[in-house]
C-alpha atoms as a PDB file:
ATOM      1  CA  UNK A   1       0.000   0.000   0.000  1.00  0.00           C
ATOM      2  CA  UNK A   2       1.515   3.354  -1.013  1.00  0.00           C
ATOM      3  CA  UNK A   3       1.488   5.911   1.740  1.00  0.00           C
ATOM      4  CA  UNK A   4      -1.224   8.526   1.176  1.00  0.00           C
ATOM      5  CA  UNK A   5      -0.178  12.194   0.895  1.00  0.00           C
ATOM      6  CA  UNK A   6      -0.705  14.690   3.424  1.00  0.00           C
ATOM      7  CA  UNK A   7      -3.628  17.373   2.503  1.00  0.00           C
ATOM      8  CA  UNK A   8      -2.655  20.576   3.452  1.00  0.00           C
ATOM      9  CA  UNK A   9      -3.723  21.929   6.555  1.00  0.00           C
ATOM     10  CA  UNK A  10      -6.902  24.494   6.436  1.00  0.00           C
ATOM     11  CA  UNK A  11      -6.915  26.559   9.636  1.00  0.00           C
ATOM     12  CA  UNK A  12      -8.947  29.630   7.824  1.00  0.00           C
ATOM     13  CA  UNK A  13     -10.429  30.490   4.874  1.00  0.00           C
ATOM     14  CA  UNK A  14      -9.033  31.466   1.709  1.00  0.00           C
ATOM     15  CA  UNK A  15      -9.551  34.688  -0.220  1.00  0.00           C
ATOM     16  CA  UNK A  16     -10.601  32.622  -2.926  1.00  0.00           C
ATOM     17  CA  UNK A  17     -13.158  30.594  -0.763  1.00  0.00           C
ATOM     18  CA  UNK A  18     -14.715  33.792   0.679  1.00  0.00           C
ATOM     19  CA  UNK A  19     -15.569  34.884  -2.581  1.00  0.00           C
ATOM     20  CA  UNK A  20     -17.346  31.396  -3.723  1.00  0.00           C
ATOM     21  CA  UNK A  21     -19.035  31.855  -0.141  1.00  0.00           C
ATOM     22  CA  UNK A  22     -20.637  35.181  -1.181  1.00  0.00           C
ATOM     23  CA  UNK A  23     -20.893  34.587  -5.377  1.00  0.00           C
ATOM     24  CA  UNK A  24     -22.937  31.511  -4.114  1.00  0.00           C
ATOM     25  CA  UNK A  25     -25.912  33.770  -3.054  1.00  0.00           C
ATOM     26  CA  UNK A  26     -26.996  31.111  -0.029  1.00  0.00           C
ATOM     27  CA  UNK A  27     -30.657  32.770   0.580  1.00  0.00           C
ATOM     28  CA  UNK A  28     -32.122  31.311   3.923  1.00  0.00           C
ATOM     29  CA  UNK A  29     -30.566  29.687   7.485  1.00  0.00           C
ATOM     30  CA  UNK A  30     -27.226  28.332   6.962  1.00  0.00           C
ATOM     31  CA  UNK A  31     -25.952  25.092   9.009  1.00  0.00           C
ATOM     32  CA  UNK A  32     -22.057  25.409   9.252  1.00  0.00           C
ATOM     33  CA  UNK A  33     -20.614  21.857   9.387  1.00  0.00           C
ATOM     34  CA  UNK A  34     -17.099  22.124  11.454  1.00  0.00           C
ATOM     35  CA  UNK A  35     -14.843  19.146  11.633  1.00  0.00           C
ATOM     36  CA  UNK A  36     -11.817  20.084  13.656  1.00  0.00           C
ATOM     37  CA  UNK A  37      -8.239  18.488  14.990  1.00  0.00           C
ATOM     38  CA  UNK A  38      -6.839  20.008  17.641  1.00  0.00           C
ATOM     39  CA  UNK A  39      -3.245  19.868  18.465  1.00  0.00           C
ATOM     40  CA  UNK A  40      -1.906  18.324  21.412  1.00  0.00           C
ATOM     41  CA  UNK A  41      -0.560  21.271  23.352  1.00  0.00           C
ATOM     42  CA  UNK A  42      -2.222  24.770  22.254  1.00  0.00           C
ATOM     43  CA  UNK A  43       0.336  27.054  20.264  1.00  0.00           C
ATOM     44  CA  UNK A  44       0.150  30.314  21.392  1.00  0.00           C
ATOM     45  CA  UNK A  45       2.978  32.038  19.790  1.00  0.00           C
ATOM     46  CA  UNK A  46       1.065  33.779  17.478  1.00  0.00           C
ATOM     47  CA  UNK A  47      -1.397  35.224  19.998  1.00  0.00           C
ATOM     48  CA  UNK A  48       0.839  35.258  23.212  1.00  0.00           C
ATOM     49  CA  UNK A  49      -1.444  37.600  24.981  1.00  0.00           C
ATOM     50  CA  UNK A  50      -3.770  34.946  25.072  1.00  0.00           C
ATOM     51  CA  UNK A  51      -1.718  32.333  26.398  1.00  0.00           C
ATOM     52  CA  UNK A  52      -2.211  30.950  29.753  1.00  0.00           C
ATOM     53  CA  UNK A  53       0.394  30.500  32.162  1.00  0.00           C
ATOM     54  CA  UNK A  54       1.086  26.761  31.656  1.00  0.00           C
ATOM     55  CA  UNK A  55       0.615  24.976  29.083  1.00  0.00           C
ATOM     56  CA  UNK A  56      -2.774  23.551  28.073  1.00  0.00           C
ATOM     57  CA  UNK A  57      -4.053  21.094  25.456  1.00  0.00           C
ATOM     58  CA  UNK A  58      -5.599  22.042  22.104  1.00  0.00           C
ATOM     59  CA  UNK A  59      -9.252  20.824  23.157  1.00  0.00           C
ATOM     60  CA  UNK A  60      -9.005  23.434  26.150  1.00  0.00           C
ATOM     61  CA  UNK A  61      -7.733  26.073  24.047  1.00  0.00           C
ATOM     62  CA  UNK A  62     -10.328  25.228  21.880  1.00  0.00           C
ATOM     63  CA  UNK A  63     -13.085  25.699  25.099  1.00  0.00           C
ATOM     64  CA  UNK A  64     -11.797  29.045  25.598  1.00  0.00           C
ATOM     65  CA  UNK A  65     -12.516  30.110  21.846  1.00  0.00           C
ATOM     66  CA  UNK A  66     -16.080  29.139  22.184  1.00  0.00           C
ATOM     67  CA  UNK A  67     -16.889  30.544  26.025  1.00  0.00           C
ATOM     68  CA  UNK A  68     -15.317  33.583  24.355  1.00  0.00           C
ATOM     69  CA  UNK A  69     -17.198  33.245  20.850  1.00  0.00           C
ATOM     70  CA  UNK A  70     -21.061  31.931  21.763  1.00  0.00           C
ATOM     71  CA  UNK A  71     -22.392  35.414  23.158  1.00  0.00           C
ATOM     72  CA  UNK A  72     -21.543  36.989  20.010  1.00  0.00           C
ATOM     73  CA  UNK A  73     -22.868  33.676  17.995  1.00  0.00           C
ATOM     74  CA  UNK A  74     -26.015  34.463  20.087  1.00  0.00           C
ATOM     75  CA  UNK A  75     -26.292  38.168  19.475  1.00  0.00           C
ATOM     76  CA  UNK A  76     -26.090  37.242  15.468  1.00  0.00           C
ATOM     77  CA  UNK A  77     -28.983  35.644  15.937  1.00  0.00           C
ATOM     78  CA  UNK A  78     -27.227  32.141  15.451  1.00  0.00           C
ATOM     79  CA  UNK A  79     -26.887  29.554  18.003  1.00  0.00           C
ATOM     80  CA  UNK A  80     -24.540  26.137  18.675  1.00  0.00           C
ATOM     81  CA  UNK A  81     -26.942  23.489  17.568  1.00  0.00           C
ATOM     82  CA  UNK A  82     -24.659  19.826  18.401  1.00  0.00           C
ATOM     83  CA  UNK A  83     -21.198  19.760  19.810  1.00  0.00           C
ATOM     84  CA  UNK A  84     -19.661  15.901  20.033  1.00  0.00           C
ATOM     85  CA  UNK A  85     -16.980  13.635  19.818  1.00  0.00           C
ATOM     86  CA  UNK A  86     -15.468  12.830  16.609  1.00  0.00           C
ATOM     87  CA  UNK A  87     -12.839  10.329  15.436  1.00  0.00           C
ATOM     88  CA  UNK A  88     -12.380   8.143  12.200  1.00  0.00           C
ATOM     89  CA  UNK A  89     -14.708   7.687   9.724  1.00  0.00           C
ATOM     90  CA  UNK A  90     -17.273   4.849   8.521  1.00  0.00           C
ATOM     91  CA  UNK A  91     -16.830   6.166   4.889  1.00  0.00           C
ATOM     92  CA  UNK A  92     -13.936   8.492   3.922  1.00  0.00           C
ATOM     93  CA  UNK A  93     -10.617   8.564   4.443  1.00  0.00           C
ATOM     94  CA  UNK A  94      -9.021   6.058   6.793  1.00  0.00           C
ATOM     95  CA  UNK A  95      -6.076   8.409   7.562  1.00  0.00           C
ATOM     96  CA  UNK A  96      -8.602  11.372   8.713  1.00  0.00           C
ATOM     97  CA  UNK A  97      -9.845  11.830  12.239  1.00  0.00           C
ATOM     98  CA  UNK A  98     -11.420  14.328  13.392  1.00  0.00           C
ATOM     99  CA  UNK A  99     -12.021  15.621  17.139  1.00  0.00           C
ATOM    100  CA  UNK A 100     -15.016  17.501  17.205  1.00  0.00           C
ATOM    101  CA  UNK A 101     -18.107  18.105  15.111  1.00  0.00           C
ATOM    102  CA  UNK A 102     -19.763  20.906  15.513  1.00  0.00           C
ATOM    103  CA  UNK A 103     -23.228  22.356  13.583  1.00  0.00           C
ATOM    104  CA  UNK A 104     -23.597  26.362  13.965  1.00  0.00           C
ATOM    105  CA  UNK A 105     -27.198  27.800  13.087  1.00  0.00           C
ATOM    106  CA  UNK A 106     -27.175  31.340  11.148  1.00  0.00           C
ATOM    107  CA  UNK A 107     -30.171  32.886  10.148  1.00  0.00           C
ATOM    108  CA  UNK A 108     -28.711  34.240   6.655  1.00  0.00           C
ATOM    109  CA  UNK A 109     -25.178  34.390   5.045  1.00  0.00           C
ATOM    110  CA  UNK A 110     -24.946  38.048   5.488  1.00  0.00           C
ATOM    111  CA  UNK A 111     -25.312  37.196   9.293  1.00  0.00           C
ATOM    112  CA  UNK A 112     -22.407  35.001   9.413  1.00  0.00           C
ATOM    113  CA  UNK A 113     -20.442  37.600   7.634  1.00  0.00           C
ATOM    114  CA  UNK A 114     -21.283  40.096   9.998  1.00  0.00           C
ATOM    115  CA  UNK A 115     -20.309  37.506  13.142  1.00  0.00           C
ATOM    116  CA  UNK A 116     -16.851  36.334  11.026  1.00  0.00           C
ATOM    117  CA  UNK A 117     -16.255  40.460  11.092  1.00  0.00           C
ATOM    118  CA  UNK A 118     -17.254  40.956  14.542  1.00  0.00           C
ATOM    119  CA  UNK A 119     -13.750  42.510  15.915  1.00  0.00           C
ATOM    120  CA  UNK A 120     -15.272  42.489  19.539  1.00  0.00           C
ATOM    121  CA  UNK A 121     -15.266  38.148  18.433  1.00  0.00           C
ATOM    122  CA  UNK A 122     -12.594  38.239  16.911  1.00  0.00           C
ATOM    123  CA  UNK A 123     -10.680  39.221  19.834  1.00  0.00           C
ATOM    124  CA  UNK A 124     -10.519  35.706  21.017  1.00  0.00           C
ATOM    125  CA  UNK A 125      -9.383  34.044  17.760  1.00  0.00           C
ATOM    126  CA  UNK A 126      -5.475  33.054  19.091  1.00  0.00           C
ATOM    127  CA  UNK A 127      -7.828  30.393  21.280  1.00  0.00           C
ATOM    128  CA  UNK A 128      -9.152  28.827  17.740  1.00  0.00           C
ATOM    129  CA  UNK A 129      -5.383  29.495  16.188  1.00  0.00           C
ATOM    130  CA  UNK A 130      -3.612  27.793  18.780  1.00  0.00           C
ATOM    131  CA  UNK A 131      -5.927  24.895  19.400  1.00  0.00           C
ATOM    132  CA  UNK A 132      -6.822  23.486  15.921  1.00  0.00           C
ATOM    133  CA  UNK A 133      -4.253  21.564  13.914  1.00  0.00           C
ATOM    134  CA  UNK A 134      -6.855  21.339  10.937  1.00  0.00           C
ATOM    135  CA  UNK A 135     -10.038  22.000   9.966  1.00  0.00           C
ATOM    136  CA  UNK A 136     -12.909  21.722   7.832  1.00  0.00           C
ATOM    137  CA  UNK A 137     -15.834  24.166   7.286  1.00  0.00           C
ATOM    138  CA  UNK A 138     -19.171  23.726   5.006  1.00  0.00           C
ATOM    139  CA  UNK A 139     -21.906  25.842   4.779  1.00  0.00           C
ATOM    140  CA  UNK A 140     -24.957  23.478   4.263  1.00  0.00           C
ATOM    141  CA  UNK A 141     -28.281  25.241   3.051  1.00  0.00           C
ATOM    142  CA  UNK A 142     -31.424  23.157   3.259  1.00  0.00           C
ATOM    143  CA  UNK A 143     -33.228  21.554  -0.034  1.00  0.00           C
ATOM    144  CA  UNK A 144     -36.829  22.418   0.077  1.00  0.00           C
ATOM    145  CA  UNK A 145     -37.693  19.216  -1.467  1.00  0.00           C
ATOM    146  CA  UNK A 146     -36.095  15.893  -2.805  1.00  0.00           C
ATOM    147  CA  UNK A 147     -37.343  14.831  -6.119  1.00  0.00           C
ATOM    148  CA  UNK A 148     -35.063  12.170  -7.036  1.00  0.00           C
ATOM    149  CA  UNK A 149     -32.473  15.034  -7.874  1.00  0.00           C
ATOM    150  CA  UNK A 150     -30.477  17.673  -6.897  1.00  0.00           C
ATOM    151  CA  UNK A 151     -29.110  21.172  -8.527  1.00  0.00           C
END
């Protein structure tokens, strides 16, 4: 079996991606699907006013980015629908794992632009930066019905 190659690590979005995200025109609630690693000790070093004094693992880091994070979530009008354990996969890769899953509500697009922009939020990004090794993120945007096909 050859060894599989290593897919680049995705910590935050792209320039490119952002603009797909908005050219898509998403009307309606958005479900975010997050798949995250997290490292084994946090990495502060980019946001070392952030960092605690001893060192802590990547899944606490990670706690502090969301106690920091959900009231803004909240004041978006979104809201944290399922937090939960991850780990390999039934069907996909057998190298990934993931540690968390994790399904944000927003009411509209433009509302998760505004919380993504939110500088007050953003304030406690070094948490996310320092806990995740890699990550996923899909905005999902329900079908109103399922004929037997999709567009």
């Amino acid at each position: 079996m050859s060894p599989v190659p290593a897919s680049p690590r995705c910590l935050m979005p792209t320039q490119q991606a952002g603009r797909e995200f908005a050219m898509r025109g998403m009307q309606g609630e958005l479900i975010m699907l997050n798949l995250l690693r997290f490292r084994e000790t946090a990495d502060y070093s980019s946001a070392p006013e952030l960092a605690p004094d001893s060192p802590i693992r990547g899944a606490e880091a990670f706690d502090r980015y969301i106690r920091h994070t959900l009231p803004f979530l909240h004041q978006s009008g979104g809201e944290l629908m399922f937090l939960g354990a991850g780990g390999s996969f039934l069907i996909g890769p057998e190298h990934e794992r993931w540690d968390l899953v994790m399904l944000v509500r927003q009411s509209s697009a433009e509302a998760f632009l505004a919380f993504a922009e939110n500088q007050d939020c953003m304030a406690g990004l070094g948490h996310r930066t320092a806990a995740v090794q890699d990550s996923r993120l899909l905005p999902l945007s329900q079908i109103s019905s399922f004929d037997g096909g999709i567009n």
